[in-house]
N, C-alpha and C. Protein backbone atom coordinates (compact mmCIF):
# COMPACT_ATOMS: atom_id res chain seq x y z
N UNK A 1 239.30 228.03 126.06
CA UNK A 1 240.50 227.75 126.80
C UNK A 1 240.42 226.35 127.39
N UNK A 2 241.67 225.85 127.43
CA UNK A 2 241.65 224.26 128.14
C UNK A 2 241.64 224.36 129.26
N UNK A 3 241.03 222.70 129.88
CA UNK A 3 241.46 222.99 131.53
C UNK A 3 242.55 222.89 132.23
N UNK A 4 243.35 223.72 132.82
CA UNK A 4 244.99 223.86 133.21
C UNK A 4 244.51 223.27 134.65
N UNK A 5 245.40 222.48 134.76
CA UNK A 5 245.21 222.30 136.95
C UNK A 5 246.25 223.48 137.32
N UNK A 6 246.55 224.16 137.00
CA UNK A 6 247.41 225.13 138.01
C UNK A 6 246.47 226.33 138.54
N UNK A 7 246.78 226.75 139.79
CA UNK A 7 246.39 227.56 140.25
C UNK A 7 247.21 228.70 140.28
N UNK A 8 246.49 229.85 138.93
CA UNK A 8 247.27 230.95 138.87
C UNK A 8 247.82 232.08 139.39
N UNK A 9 246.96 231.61 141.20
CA UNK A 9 247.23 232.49 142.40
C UNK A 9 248.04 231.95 143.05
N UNK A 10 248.96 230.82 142.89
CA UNK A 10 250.03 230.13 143.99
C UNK A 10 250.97 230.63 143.53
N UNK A 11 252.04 230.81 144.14
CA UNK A 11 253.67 231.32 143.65
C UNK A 11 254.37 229.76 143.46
N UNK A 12 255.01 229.03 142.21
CA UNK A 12 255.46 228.14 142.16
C UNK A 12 257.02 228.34 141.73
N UNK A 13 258.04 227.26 141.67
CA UNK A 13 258.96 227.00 141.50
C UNK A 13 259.09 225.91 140.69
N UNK A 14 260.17 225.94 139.38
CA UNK A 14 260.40 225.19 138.30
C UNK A 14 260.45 225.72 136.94
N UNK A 15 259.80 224.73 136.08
CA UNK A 15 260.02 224.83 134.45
C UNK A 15 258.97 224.52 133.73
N UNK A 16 258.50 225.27 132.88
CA UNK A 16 257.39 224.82 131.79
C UNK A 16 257.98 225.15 130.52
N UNK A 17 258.15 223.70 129.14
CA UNK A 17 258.96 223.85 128.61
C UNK A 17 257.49 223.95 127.50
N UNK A 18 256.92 225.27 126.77
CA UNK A 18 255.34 224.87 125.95
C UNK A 18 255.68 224.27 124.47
N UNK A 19 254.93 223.74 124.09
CA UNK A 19 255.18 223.33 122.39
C UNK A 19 255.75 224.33 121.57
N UNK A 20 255.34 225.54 121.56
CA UNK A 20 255.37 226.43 120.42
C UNK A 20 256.50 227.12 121.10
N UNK A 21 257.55 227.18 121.86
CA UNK A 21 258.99 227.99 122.08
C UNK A 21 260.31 226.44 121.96
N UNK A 22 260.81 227.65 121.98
CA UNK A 22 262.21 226.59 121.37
C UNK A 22 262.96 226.39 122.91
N UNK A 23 262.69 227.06 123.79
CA UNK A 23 263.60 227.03 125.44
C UNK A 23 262.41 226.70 126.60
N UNK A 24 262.73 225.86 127.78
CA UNK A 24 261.75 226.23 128.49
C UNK A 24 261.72 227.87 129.12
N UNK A 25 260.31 227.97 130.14
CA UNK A 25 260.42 229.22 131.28
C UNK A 25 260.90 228.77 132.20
N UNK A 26 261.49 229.50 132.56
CA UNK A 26 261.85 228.96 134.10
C UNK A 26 261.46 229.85 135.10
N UNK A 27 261.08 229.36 136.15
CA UNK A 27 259.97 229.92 137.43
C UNK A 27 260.93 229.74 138.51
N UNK A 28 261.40 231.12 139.29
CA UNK A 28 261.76 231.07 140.49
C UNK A 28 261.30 230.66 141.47
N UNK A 29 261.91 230.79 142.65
CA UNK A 29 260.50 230.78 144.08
C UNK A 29 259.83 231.76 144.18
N UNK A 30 258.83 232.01 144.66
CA UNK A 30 257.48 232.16 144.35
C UNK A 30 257.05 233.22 143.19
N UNK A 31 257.63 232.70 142.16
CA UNK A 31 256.77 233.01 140.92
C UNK A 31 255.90 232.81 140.18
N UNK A 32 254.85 233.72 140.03
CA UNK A 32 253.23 232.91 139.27
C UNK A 32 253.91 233.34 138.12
N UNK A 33 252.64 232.31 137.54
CA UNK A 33 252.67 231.62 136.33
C UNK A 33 251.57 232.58 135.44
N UNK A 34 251.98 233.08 134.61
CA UNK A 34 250.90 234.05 133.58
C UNK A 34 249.99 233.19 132.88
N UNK A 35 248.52 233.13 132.96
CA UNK A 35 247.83 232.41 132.23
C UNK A 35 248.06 232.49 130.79
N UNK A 36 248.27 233.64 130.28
CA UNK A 36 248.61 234.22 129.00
C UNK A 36 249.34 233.01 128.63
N UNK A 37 250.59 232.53 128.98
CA UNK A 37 251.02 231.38 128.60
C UNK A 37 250.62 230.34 127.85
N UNK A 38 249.52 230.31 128.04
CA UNK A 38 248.91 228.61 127.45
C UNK A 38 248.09 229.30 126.31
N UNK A 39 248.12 230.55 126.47
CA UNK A 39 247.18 231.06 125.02
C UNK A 39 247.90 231.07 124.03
N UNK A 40 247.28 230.88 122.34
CA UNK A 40 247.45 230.89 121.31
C UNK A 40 247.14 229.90 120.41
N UNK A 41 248.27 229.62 119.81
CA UNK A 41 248.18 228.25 118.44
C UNK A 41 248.62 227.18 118.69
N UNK A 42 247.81 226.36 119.55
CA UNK A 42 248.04 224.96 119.95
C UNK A 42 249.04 224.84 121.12
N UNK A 43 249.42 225.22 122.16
CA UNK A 43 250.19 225.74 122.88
C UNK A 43 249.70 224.15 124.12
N UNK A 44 250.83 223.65 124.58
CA UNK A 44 250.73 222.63 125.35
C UNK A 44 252.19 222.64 126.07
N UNK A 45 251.97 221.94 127.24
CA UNK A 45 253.54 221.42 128.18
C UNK A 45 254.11 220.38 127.31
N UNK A 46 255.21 220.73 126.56
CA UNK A 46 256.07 219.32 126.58
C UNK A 46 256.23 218.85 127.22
N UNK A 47 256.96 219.69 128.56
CA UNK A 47 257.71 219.26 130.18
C UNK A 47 257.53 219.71 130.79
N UNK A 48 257.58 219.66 132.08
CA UNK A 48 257.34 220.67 132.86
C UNK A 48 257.23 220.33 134.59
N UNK A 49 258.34 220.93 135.56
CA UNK A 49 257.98 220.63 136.79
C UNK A 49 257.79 222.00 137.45
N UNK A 50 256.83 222.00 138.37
CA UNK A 50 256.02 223.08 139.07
C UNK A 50 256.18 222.38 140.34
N UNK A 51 257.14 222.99 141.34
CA UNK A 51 256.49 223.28 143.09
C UNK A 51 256.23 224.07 143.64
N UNK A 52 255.39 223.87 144.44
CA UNK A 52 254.77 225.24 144.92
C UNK A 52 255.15 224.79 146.54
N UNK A 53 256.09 225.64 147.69
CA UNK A 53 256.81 225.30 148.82
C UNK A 53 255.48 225.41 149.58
N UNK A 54 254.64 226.69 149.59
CA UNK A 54 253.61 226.77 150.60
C UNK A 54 252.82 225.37 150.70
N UNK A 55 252.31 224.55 149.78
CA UNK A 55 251.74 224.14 149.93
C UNK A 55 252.44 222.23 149.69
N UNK A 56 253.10 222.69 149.21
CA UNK A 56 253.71 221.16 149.15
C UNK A 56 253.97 220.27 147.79
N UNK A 57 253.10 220.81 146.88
CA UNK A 57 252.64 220.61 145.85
C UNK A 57 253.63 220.78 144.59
């Protein structure tokens, strides 16, 4: 597995749009992020903005 900077215990807000889907996800407020995500066949962020309110980030 690669190294992701997200922390899969914060609840974030935004969009991760991955290589291998045709739409981004989109992430409410405080919705985590499934590691499962980044698994498979070459799987990377095209785009992607992540805030997380608790922390600022």
């Amino acid at each position: 597995m690669m190294d992701i900077n997200i922390d899969f215990n914060q609840p974030y807000e935004g969009y991760l749009w991955m290589s291998n889907e045709n739409h981004p996800q989109v992430f409410h407020p405080e919705s985590l992020i499934d590691r499962q995500l980044f698994e498979g066949h070459n799987p990377f962020v095209a785009e992607g903005y992540l805030f997380n309110h608790e922390k600022g980030i």
